[in-house]
N, C-alpha and C. Protein backbone atom coordinates (compact mmCIF):
# COMPACT_ATOMS: atom_id res chain seq x y z
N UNK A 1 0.84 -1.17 0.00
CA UNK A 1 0.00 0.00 0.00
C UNK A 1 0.89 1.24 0.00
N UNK A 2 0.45 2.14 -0.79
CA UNK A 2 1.25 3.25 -0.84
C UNK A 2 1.17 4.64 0.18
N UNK A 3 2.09 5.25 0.58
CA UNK A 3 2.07 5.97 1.89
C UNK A 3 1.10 7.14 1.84
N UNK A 4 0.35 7.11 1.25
CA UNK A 4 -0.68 8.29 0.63
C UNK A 4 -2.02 7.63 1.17
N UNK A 5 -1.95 6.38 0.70
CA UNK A 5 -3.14 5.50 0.82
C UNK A 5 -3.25 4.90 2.39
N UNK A 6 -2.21 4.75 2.60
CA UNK A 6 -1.81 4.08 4.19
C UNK A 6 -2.50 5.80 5.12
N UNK A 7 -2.16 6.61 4.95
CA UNK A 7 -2.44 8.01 5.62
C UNK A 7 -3.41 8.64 5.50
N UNK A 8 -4.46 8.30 4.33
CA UNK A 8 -5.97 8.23 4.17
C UNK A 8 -6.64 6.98 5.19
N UNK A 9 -6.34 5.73 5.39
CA UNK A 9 -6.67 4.53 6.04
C UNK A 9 -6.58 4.89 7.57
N UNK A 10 -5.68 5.49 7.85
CA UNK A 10 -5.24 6.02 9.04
C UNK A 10 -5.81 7.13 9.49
N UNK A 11 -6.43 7.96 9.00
CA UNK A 11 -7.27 9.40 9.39
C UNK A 11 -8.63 8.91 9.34
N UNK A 12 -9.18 7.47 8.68
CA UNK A 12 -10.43 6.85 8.51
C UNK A 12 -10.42 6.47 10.03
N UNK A 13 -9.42 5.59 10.17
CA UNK A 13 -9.34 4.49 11.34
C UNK A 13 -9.51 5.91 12.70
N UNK A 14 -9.05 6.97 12.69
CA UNK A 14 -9.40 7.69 13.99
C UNK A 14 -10.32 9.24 13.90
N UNK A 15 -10.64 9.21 13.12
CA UNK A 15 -12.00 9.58 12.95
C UNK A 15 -13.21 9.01 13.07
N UNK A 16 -13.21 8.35 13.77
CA UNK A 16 -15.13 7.35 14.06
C UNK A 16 -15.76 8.19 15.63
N UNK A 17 -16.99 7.92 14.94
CA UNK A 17 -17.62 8.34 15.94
C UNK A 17 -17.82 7.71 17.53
N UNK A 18 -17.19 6.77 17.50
CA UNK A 18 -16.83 5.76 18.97
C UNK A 18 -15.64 5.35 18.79
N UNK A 19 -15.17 6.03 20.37
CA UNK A 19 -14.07 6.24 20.74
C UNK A 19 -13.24 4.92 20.98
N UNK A 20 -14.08 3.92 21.15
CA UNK A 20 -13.56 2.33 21.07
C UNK A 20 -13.35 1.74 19.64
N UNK A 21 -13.83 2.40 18.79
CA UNK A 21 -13.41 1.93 17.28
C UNK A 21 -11.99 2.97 17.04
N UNK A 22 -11.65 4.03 17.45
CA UNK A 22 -11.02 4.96 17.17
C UNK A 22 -9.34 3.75 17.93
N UNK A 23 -9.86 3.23 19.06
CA UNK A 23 -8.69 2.94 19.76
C UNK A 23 -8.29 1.55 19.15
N UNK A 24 -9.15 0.69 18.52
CA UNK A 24 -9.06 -0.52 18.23
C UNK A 24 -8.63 -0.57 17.03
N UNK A 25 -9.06 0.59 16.21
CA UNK A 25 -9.12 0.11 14.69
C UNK A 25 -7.28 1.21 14.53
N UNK A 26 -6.55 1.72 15.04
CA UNK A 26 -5.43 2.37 14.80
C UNK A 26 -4.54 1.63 15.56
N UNK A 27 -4.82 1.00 16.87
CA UNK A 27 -4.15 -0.26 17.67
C UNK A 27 -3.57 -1.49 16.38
N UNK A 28 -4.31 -1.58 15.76
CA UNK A 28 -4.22 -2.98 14.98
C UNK A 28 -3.35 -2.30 13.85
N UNK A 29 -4.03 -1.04 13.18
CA UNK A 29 -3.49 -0.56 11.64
C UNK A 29 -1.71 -0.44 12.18
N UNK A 30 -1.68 0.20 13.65
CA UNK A 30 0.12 0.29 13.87
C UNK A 30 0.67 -0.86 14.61
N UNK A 31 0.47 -2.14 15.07
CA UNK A 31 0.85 -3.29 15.49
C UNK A 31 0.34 -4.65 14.58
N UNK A 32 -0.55 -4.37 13.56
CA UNK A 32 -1.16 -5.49 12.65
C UNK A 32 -1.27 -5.60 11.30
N UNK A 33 -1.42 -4.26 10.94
CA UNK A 33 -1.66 -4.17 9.69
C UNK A 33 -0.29 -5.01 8.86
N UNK A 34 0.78 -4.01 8.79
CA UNK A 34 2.12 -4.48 7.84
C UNK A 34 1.89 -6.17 7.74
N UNK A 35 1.59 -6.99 8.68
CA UNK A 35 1.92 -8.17 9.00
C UNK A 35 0.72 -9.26 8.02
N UNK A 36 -0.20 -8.31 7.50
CA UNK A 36 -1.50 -8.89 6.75
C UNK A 36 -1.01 -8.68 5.50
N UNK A 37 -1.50 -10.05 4.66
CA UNK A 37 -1.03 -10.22 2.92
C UNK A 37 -2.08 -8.72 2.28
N UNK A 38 -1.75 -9.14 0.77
CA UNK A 38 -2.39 -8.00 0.68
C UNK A 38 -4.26 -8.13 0.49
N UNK A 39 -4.53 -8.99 0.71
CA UNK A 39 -5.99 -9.63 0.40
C UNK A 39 -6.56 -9.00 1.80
N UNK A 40 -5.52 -9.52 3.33
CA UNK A 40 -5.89 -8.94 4.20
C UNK A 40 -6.11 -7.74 4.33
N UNK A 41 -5.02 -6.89 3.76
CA UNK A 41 -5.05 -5.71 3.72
C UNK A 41 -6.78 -4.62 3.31
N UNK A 42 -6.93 -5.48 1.96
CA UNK A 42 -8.11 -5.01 1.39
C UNK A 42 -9.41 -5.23 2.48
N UNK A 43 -9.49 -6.23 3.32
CA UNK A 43 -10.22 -6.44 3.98
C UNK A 43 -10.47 -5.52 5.27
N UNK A 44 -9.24 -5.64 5.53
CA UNK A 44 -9.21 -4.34 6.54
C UNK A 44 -10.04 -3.10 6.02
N UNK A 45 -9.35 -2.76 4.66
CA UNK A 45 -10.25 -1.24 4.52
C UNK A 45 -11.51 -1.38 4.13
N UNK A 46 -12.25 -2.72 3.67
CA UNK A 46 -13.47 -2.92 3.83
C UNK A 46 -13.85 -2.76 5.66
N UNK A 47 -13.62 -3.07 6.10
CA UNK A 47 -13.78 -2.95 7.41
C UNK A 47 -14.06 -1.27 7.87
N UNK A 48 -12.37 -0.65 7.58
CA UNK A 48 -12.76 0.66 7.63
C UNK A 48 -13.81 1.49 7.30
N UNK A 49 -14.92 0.66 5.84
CA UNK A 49 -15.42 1.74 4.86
C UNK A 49 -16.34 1.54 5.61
N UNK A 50 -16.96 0.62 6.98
CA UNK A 50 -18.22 0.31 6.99
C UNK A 50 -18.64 1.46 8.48
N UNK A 51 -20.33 1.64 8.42
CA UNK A 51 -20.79 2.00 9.50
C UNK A 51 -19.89 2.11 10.63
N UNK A 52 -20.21 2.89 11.47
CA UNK A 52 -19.29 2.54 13.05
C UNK A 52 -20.04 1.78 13.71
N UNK A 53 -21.50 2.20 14.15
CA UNK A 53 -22.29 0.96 14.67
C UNK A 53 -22.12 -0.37 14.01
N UNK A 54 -22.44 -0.68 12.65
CA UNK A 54 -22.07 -1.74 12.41
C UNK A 54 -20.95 -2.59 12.66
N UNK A 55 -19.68 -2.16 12.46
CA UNK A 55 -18.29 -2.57 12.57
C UNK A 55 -18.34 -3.18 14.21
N UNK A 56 -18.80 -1.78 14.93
CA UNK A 56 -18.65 -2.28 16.35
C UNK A 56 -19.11 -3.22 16.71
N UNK A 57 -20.53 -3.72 16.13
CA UNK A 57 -21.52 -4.99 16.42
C UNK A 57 -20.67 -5.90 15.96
N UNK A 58 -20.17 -6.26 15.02
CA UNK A 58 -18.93 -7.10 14.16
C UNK A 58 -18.03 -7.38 15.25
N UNK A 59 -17.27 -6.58 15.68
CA UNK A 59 -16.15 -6.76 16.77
C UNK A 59 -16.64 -7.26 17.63
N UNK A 60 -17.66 -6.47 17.92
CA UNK A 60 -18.38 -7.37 19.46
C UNK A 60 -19.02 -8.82 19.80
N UNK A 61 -19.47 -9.12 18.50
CA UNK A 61 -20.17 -10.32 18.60
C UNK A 61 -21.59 -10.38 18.44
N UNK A 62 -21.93 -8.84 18.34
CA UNK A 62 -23.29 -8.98 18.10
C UNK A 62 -24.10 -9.07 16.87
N UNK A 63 -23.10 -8.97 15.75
CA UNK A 63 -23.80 -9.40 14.54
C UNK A 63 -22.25 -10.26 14.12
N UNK A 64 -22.68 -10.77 13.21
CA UNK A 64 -21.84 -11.39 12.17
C UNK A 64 -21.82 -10.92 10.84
N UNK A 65 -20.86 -11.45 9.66
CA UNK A 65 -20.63 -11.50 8.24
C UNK A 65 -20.32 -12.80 7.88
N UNK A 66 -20.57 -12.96 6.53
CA UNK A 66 -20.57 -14.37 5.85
C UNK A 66 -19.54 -14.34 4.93
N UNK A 67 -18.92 -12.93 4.65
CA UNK A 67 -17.40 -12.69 4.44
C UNK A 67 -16.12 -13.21 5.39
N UNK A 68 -15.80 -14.62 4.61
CA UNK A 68 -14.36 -15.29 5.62
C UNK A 68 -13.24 -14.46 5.91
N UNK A 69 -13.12 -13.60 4.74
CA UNK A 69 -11.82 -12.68 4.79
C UNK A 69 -12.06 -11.46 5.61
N UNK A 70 -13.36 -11.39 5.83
CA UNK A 70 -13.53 -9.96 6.93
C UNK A 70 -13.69 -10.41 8.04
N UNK A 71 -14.38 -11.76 8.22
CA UNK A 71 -14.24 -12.57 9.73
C UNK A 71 -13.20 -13.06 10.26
N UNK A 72 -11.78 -12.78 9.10
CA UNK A 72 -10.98 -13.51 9.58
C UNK A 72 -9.89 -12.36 10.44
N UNK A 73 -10.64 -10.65 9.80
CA UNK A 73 -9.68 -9.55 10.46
C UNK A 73 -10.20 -9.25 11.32
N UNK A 74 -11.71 -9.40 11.55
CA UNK A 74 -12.50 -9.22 12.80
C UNK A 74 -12.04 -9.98 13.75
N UNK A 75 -11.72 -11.14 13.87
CA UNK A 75 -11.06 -12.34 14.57
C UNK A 75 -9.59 -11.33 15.38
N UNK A 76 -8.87 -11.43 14.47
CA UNK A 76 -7.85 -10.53 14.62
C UNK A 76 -7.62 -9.12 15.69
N UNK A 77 -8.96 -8.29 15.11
CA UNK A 77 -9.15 -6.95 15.84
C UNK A 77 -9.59 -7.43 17.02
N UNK A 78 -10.23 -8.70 17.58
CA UNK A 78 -10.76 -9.32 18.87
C UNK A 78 -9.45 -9.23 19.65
N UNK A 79 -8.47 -9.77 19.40
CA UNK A 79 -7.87 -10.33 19.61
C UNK A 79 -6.72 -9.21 20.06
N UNK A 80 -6.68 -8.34 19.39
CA UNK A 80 -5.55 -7.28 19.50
C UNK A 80 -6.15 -6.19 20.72
């Protein structure tokens, strides 16, 4: 990802309107991200593009996706 694109991803990730997505989703982008192929990568910023309520329900457990590759960074963001 190019450092333009990485610094757009990064002003997404702490700009949310809940302050627990703000801490979780820039926690992971600076200790997790580099370490994800690039498929992960894309997944992540699907992640980023979505609702904040939604995402948060995702993290939390209170909804799910039938997307493996977004369940598999959600897994991840649990975890971190």
């Amino acid at each position: 990802m190019e450092r333009k694109d990485y610094e757009r991803l990064r002003w997404r990730c702490i700009r949310r309107a809940l302050l627990e997505l703000d801490v979780t989703l820039t926690r992971f982008l600076d200790d997790g991200f580099d370490k994800l192929d690039e498929e992960g990568q894309r997944a992540f910023v699907a992640l980023a593009d979505m609702e904040d309520y939604d995402l948060w329900d995702l993290i939390t457990g209170k909804a799910e996706i039938d997307d493996p590759r977004i369940t598999s960074i959600v897994a991840l963001l649990r975890k971190s």
